[in-house]
C-alpha atoms as a PDB file:
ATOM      1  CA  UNK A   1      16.642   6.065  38.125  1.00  0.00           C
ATOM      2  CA  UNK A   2      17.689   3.426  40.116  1.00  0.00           C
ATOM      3  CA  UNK A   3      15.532   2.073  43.499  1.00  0.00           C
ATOM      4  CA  UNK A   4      15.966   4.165  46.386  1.00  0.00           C
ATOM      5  CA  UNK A   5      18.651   3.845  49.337  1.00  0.00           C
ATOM      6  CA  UNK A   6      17.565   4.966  52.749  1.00  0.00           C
ATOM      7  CA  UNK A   7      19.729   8.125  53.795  1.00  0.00           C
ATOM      8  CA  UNK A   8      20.733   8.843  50.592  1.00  0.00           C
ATOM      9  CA  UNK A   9      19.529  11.223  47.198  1.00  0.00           C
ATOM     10  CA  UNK A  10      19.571  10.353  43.904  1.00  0.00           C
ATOM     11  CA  UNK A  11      21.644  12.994  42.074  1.00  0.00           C
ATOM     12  CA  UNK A  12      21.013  13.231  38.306  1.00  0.00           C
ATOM     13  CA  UNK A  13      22.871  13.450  35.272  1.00  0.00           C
ATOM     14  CA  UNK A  14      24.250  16.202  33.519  1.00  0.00           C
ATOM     15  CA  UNK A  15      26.331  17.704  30.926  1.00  0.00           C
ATOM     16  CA  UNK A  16      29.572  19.336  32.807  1.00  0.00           C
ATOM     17  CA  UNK A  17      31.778  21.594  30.857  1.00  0.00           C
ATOM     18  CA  UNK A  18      35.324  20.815  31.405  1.00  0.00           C
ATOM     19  CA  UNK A  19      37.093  23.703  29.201  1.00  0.00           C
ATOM     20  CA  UNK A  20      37.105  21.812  26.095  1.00  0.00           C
ATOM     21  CA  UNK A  21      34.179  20.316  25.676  1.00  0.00           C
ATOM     22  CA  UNK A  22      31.150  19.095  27.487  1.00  0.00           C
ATOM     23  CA  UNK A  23      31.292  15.415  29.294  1.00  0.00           C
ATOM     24  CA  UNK A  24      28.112  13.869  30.469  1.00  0.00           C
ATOM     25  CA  UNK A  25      28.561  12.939  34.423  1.00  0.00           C
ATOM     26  CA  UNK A  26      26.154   9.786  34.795  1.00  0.00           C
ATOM     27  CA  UNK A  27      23.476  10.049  37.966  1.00  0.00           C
ATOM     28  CA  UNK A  28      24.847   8.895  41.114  1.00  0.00           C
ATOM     29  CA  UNK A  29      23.629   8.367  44.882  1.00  0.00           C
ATOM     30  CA  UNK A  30      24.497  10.958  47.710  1.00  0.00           C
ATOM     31  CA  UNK A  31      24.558  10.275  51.038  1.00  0.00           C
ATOM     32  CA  UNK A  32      22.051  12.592  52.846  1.00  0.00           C
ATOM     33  CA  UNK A  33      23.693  15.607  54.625  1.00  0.00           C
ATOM     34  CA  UNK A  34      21.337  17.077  57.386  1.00  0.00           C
ATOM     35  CA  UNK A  35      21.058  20.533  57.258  1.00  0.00           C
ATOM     36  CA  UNK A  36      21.794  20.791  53.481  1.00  0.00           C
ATOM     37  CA  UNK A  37      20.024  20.372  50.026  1.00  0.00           C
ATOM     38  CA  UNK A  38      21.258  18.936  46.505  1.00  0.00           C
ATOM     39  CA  UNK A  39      21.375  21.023  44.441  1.00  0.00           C
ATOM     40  CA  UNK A  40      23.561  19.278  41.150  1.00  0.00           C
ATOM     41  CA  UNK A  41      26.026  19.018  41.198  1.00  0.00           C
ATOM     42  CA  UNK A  42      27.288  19.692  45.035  1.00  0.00           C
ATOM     43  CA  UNK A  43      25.498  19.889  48.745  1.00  0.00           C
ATOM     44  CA  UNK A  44      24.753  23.258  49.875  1.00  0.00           C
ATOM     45  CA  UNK A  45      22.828  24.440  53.020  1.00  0.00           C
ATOM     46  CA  UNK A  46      19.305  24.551  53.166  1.00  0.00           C
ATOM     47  CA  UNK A  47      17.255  27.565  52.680  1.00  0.00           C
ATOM     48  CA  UNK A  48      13.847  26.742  53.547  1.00  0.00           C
ATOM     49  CA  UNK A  49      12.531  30.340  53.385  1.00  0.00           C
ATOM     50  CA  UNK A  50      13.696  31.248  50.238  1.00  0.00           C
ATOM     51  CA  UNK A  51      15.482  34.293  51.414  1.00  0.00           C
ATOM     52  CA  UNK A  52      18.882  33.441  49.779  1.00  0.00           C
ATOM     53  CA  UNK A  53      19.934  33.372  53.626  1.00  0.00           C
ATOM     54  CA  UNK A  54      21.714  29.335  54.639  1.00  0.00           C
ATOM     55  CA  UNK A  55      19.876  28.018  57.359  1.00  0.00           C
ATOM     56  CA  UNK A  56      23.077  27.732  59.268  1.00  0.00           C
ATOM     57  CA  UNK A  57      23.304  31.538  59.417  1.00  0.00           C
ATOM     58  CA  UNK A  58      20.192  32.962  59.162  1.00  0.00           C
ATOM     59  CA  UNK A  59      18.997  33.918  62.393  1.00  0.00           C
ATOM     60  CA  UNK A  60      14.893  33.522  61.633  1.00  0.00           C
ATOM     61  CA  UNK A  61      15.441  30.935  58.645  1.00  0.00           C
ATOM     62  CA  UNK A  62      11.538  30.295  58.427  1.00  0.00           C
ATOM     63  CA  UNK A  63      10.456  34.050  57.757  1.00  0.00           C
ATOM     64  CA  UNK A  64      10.190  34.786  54.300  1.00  0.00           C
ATOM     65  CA  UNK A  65       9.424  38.430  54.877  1.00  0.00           C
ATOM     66  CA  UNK A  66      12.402  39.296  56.537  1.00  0.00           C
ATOM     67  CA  UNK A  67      13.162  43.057  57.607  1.00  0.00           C
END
């Protein structure tokens, strides 16, 4: 892995099917969107409680025993 940028994530490699056949995708920097997490190989938002609730929407997005 290269050295790290400030404001950005490394995203790794990975083998990506493309119908035919599968085509390594070399690792690559992201710039750092707030409010979302990496998760290979595209952004999505955050979900710090685990819930399977995005941040963005979830109106208590820190309680992991939600009722």
């Amino acid at each position: 892995m290269p050295a790290p940028r400030h404001a950005h994530e490394w995203a790794p490699g990975y083998w990506n099917g493309n119908g035919h056949r599968h085509v390594w995708m070399r690792g690559h920097w992201e710039r750092v969107r707030p409010g979302y997490v990496w998760h290979r190989p595209e952004w999505r938002q955050g979900d710090r409680d685990g819930d399977g609730v995005p941040n963005g929407v979830d109106r208590r997005p820190d309680n992991p025993k939600r009722s």
